[in-house]
Protein backbone atom coordinates (compact mmCIF):
# COMPACT_ATOMS: atom_id res chain seq x y z
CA UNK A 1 150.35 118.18 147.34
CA UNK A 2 151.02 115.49 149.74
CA UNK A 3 153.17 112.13 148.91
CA UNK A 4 152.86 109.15 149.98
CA UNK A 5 154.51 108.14 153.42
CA UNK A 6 157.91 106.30 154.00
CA UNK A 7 155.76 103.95 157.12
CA UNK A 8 156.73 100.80 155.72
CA UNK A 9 159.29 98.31 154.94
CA UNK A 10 160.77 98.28 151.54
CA UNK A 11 159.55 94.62 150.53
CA UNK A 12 155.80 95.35 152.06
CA UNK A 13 155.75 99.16 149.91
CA UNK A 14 157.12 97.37 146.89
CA UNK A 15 154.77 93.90 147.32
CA UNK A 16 151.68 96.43 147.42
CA UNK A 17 152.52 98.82 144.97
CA UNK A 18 154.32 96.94 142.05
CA UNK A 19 152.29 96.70 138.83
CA UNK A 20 150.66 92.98 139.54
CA UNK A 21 148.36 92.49 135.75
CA UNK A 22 150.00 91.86 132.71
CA UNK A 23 151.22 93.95 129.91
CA UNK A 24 148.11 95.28 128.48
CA UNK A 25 149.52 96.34 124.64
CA UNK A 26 147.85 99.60 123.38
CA UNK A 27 148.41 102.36 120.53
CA UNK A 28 150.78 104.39 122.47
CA UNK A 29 150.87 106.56 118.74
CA UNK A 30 147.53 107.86 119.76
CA UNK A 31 149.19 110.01 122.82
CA UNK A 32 151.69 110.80 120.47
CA UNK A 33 149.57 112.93 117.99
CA UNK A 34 149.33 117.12 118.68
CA UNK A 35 146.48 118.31 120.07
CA UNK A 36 147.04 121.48 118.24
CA UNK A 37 148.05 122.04 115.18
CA UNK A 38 152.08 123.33 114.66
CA UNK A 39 153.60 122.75 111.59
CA UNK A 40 157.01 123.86 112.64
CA UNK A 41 159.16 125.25 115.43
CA UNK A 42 161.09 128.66 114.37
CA UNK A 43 164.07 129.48 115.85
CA UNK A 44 162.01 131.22 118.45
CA UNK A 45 158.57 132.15 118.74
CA UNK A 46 154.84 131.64 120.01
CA UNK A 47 152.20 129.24 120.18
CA UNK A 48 149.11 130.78 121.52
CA UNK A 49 145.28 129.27 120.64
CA UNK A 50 142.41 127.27 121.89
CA UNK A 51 141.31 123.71 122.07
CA UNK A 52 137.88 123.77 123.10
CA UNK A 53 137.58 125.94 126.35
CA UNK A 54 141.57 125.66 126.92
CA UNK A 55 143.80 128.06 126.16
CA UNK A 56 147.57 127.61 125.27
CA UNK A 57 149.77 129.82 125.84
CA UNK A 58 153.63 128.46 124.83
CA UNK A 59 156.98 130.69 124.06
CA UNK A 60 160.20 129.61 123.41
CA UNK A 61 163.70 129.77 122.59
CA UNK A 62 166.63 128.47 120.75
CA UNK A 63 169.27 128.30 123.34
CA UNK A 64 172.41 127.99 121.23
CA UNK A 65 174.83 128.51 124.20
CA UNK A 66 174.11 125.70 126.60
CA UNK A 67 172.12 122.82 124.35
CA UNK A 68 174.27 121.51 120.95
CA UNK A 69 170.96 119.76 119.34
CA UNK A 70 169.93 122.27 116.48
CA UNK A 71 166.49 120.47 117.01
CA UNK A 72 166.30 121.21 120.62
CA UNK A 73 164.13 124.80 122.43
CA UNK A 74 164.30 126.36 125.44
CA UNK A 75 160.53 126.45 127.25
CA UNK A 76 160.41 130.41 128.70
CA UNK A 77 156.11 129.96 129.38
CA UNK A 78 153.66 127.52 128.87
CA UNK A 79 150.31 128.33 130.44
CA UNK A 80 147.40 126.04 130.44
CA UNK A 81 144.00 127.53 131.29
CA UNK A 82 140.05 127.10 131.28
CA UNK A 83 137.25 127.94 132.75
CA UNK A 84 137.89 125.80 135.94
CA UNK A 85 141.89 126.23 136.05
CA UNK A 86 144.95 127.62 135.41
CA UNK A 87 148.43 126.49 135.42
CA UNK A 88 151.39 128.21 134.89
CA UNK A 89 153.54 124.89 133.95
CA UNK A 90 157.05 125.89 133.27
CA UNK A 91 156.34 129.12 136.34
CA UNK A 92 156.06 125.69 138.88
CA UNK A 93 159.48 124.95 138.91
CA UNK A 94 162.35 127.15 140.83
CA UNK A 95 163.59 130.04 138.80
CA UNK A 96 166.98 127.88 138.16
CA UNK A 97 165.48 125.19 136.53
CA UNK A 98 164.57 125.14 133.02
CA UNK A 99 162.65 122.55 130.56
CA UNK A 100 163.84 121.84 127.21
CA UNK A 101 161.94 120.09 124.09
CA UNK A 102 162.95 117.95 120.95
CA UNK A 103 161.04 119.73 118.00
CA UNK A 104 162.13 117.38 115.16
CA UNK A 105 162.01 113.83 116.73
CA UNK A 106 163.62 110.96 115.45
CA UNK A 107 161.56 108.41 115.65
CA UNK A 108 164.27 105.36 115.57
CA UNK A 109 165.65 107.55 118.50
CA UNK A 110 164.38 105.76 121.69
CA UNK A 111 166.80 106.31 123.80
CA UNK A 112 164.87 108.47 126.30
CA UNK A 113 161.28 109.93 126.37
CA UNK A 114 161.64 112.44 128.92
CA UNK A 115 164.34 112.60 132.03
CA UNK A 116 165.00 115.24 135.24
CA UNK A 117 168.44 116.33 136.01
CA UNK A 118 168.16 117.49 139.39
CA UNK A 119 172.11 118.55 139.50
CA UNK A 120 171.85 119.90 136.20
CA UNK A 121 168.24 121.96 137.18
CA UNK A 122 167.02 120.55 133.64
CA UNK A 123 164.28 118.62 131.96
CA UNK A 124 164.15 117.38 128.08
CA UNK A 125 161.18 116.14 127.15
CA UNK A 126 161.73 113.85 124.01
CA UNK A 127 158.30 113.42 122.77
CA UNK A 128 155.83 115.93 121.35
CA UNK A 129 155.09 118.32 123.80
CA UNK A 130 151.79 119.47 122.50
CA UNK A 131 150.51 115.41 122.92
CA UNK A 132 148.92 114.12 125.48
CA UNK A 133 152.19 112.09 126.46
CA UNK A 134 153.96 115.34 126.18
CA UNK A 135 151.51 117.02 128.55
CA UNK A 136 151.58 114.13 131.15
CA UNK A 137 155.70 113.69 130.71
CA UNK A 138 156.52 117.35 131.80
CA UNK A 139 153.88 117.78 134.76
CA UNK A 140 155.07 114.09 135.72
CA UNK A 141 159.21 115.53 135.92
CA UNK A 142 157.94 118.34 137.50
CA UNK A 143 156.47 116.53 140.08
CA UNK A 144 159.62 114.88 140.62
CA UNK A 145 161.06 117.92 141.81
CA UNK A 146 158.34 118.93 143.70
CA UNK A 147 158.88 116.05 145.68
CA UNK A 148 162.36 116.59 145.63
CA UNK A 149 161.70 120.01 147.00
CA UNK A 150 159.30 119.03 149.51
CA UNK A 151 160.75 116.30 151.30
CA UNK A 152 163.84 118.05 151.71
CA UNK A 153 162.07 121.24 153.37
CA UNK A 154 160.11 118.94 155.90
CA UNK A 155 161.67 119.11 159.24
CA UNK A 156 159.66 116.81 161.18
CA UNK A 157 159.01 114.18 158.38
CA UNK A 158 162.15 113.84 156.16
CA UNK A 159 162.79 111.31 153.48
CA UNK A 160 166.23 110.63 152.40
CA UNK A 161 164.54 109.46 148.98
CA UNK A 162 164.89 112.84 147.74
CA UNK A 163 168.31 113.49 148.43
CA UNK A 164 169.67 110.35 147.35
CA UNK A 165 167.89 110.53 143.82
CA UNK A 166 170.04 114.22 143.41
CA UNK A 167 172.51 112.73 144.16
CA UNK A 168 172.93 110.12 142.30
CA UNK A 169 170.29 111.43 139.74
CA UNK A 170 169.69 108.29 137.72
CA UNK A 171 172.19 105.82 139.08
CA UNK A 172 169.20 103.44 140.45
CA UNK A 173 167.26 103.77 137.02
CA UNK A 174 170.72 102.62 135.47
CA UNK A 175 171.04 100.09 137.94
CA UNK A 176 167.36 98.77 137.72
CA UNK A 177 168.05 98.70 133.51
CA UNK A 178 170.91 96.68 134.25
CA UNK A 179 173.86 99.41 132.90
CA UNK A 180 175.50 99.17 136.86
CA UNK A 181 177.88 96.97 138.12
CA UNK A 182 175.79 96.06 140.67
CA UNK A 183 172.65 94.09 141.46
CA UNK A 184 169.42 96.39 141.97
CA UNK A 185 167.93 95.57 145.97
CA UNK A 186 165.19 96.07 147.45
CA UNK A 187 165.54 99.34 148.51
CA UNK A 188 166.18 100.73 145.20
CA UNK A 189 163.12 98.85 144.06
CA UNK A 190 160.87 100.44 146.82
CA UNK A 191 162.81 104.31 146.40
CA UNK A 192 161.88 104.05 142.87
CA UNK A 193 158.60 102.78 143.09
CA UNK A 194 157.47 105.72 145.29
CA UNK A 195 159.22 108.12 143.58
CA UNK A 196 157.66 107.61 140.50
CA UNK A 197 153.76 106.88 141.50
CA UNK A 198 154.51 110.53 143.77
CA UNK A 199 155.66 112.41 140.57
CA UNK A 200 152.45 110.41 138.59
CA UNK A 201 150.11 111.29 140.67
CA UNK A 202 151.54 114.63 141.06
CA UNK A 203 150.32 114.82 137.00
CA UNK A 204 147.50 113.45 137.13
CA UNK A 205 146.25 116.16 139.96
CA UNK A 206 147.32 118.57 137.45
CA UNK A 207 146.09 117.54 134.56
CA UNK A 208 142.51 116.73 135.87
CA UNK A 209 141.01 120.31 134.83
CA UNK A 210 141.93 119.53 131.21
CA UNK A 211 140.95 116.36 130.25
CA UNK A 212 137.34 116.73 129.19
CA UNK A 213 139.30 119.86 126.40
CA UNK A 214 142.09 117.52 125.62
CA UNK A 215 139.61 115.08 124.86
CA UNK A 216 141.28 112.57 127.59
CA UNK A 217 139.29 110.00 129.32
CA UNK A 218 140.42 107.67 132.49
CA UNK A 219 141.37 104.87 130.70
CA UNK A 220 143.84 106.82 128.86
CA UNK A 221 145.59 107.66 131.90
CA UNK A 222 145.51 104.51 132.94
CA UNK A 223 147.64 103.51 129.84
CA UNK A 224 150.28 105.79 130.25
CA UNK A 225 150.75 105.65 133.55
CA UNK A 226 150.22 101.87 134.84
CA UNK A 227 150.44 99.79 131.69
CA UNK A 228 153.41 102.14 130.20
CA UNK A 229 155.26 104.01 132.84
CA UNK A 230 154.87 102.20 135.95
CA UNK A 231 154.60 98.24 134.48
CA UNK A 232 158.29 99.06 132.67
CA UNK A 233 160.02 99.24 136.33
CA UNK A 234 157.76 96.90 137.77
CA UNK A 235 159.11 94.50 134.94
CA UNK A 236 162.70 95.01 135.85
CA UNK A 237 162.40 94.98 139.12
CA UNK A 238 160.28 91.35 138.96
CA UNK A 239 163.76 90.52 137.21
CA UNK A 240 166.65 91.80 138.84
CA UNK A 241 164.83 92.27 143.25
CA UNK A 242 163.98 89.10 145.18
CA UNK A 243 160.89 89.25 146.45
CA UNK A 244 160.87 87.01 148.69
């Protein structure tokens, strides 16, 4: 998987990439929905079945010592496979890392939707994980530690983007949401930017094998990532980052 290059200037990567059309409203509820049928999460268990010509394959945990939330599970395997692919989702991140999901959402809860701690080695995903949005979320933070992981192993092409956003692991989203002390620049705006398109288009290469069995079309990707994802940091950065 390559990334895009750091060969630009901060203003120039953020005046071509930010989201430039207007908010384009749609039934986000619609990514939302299962796209297979669970009634319930058990303390532990299996979900294995087919949708279409893909097969599911999901296991999990309820890991009492290190997560409080009653309503939260450990992900041990979560295989997606058909006819032209196979992925082995949760098996694509190092062996330290692991990826936790809500099971009982609460809806008035918006605080987060899904979020990578890179110091912690953890991802939550706080939407349905058998939805399309759930899907798309998890492949998305996993291809923020793919990047992560491989600009730090280039020697001959190395981008501090990486190793800033583990260290700090969140501080520019805070700043960029206004919860910092200080103002958001340009170089936060373009670090960002690329770091998020990377880790969408890192999904969207994923997910491509599925989308005719999870009955997804372009425009649906389109949604979540540029008129959801994408447009909500474009928006604060058109508010807080001069431009000019």
């Amino acid at each position: 998987m390559e990334f895009e290059p750091k060969n630009n200037k901060p203003i120039d990567y953020v005046k071509s990439k930010i989201e430039k059309t207007d908010y384009i409203r749609f039934d986000k509820n619609k990514y939302l929905k299962s796209v297979f049928p669970v009634d319930s999460f058990m303390e532990s268990g299996s979900i294995n079945g087919n949708i279409g010509q893909l097969e599911i394959n999901l296991d999990y945990v309820k890991d009492d010592n290190k997560i409080a939330n009653s309503n939260i599970r450990k992900i041990i395997k979560f295989i997606l496979k058909n006819k032209e692919s196979t992925i082995d989702v949760v098996g694509m991140l190092p062996k330290d890392y692991s990826v936790y999901v809500t099971t009982n959402i609460n809806k008035e809860d918006n605080s987060f939707e899904s979020v990578n701690r890179p110091i912690e080695r953890k991802i939550f995903i706080n939407v349905p994980l058998l939805s399309v949005d759930g899907i798309m979320s998890l492949l998305h933070e996993i291809g923020h530690e793919k990047r992560d992981q491989t600009q730090t192993v280039l020697e001959n092409f190395k981008d501090d983007n990486s190793r800033k956003r583990i260290s700090t692991s969140g501080i520019v989203e805070r700043i960029l949401a206004g919860l910092s002390f200080r103002k958001p620049n340009i170089k936060d705006a373009s670090r960002v930017l690329r770091d998020e398109r990377d880790a969408w288009s890192f999904a969207l290469q994923k997910i491509k094998p599925f989308m005719k069995d999870l009955n997804i079309d372009i425009k649906d990707i389109e949604n979540i990532i540029h008129h959801n994802a994408l447009y909500s940091y474009s928006w604060l950065i058109r508010g807080d980052v001069r431009l000019e």
